[in-house]
Protein backbone atom coordinates (compact mmCIF):
# COMPACT_ATOMS: atom_id res chain seq x y z
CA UNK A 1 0.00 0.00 0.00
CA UNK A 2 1.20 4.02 -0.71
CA UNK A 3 1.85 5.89 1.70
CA UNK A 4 1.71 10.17 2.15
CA UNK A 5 3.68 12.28 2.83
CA UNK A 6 1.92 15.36 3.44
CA UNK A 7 2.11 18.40 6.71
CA UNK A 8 -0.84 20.94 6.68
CA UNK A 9 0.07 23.72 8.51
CA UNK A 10 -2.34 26.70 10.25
CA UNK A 11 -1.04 29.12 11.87
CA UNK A 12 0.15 32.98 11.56
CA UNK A 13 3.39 34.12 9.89
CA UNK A 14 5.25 35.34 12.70
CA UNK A 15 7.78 37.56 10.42
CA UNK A 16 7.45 38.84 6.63
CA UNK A 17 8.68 36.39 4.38
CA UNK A 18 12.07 35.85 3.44
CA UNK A 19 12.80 36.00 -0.52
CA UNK A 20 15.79 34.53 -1.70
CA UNK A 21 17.92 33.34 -4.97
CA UNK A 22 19.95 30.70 -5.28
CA UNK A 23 23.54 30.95 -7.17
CA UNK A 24 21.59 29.47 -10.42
CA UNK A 25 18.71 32.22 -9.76
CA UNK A 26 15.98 30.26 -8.39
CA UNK A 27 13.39 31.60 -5.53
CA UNK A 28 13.07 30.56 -2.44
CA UNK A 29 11.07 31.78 0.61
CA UNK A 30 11.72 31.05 3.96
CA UNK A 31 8.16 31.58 5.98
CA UNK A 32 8.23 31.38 9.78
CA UNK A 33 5.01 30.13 10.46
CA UNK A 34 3.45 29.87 14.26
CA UNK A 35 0.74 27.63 15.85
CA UNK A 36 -0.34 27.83 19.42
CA UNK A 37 -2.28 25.00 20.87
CA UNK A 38 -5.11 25.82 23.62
CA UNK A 39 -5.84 23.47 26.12
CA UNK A 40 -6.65 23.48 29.84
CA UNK A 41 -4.22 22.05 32.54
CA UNK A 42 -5.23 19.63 35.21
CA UNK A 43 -5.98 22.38 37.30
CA UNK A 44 -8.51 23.97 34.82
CA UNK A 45 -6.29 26.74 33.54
CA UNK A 46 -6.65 27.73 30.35
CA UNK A 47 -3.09 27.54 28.57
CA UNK A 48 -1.54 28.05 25.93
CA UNK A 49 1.33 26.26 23.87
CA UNK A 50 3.22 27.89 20.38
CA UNK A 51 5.50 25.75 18.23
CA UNK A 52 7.77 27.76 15.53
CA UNK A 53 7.87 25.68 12.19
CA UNK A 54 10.26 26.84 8.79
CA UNK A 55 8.92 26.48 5.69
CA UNK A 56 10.84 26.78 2.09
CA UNK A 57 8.77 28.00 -0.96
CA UNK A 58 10.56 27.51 -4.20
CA UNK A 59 10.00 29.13 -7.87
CA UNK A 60 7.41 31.13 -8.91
CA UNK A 61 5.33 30.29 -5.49
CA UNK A 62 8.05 31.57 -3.72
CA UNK A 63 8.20 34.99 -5.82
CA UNK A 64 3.94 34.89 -5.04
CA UNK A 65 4.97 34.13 -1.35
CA UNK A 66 7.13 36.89 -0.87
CA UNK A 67 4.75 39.58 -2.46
CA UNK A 68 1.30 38.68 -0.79
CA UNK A 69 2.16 37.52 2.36
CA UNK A 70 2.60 39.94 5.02
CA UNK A 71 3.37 38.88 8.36
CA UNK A 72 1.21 37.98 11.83
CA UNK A 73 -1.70 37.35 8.91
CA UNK A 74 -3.17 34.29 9.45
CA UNK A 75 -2.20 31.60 6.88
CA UNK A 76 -2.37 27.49 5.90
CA UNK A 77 0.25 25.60 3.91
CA UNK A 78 0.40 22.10 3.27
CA UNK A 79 3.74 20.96 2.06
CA UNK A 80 5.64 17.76 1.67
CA UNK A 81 8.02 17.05 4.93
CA UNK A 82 11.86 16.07 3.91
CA UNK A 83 13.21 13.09 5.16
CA UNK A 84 15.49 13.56 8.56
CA UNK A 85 18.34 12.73 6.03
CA UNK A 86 17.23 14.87 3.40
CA UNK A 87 20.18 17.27 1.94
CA UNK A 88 18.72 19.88 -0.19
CA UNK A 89 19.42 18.03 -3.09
CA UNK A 90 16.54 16.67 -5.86
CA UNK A 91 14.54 13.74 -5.90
């Protein structure tokens, strides 16, 4: 049987993004993305809980990611995650 390998993501951009080229001119866009989990405690407090995830955009998304995106605006993403040994290089 397949498998997926798929992260959604929703949260708010906690900085504007990040445009960048690489040394053969292709865009990427680093995106700082934040999620806070509520929950309550075992004493009833309310509490809350934010993670800080990275996210790379390449090509022509990453050009649109850099011009409408401005930060602390709420946004979803749903990306493919890279193997713990993955090293930047293609597929």
């Amino acid at each position: 049987m397949g498998s997926v390998n798929k992260v959604i993501l929703v949260g708010n951009l906690g900085a504007d993004p990040e445009l960048k080229y690489t040394p053969s001119s292709r865009a990427l866009c680093n995106l700082r993305i934040a999620t806070t989990e509520v929950f309550k405690d075992k004493g009833g407090q309310r509490q809350e809980k934010t993670e800080w995830h990275r996210v790379t955009v390449w090509g022509d998304q990453a050009e649109n990611c850099s011009k409408k995106m401005p930060s602390t605006k709420p946004i979803t993403t749903c990306a493919k995650r890279p193997s713990p040994n993955h090293n930047g290089a293609g597929h």
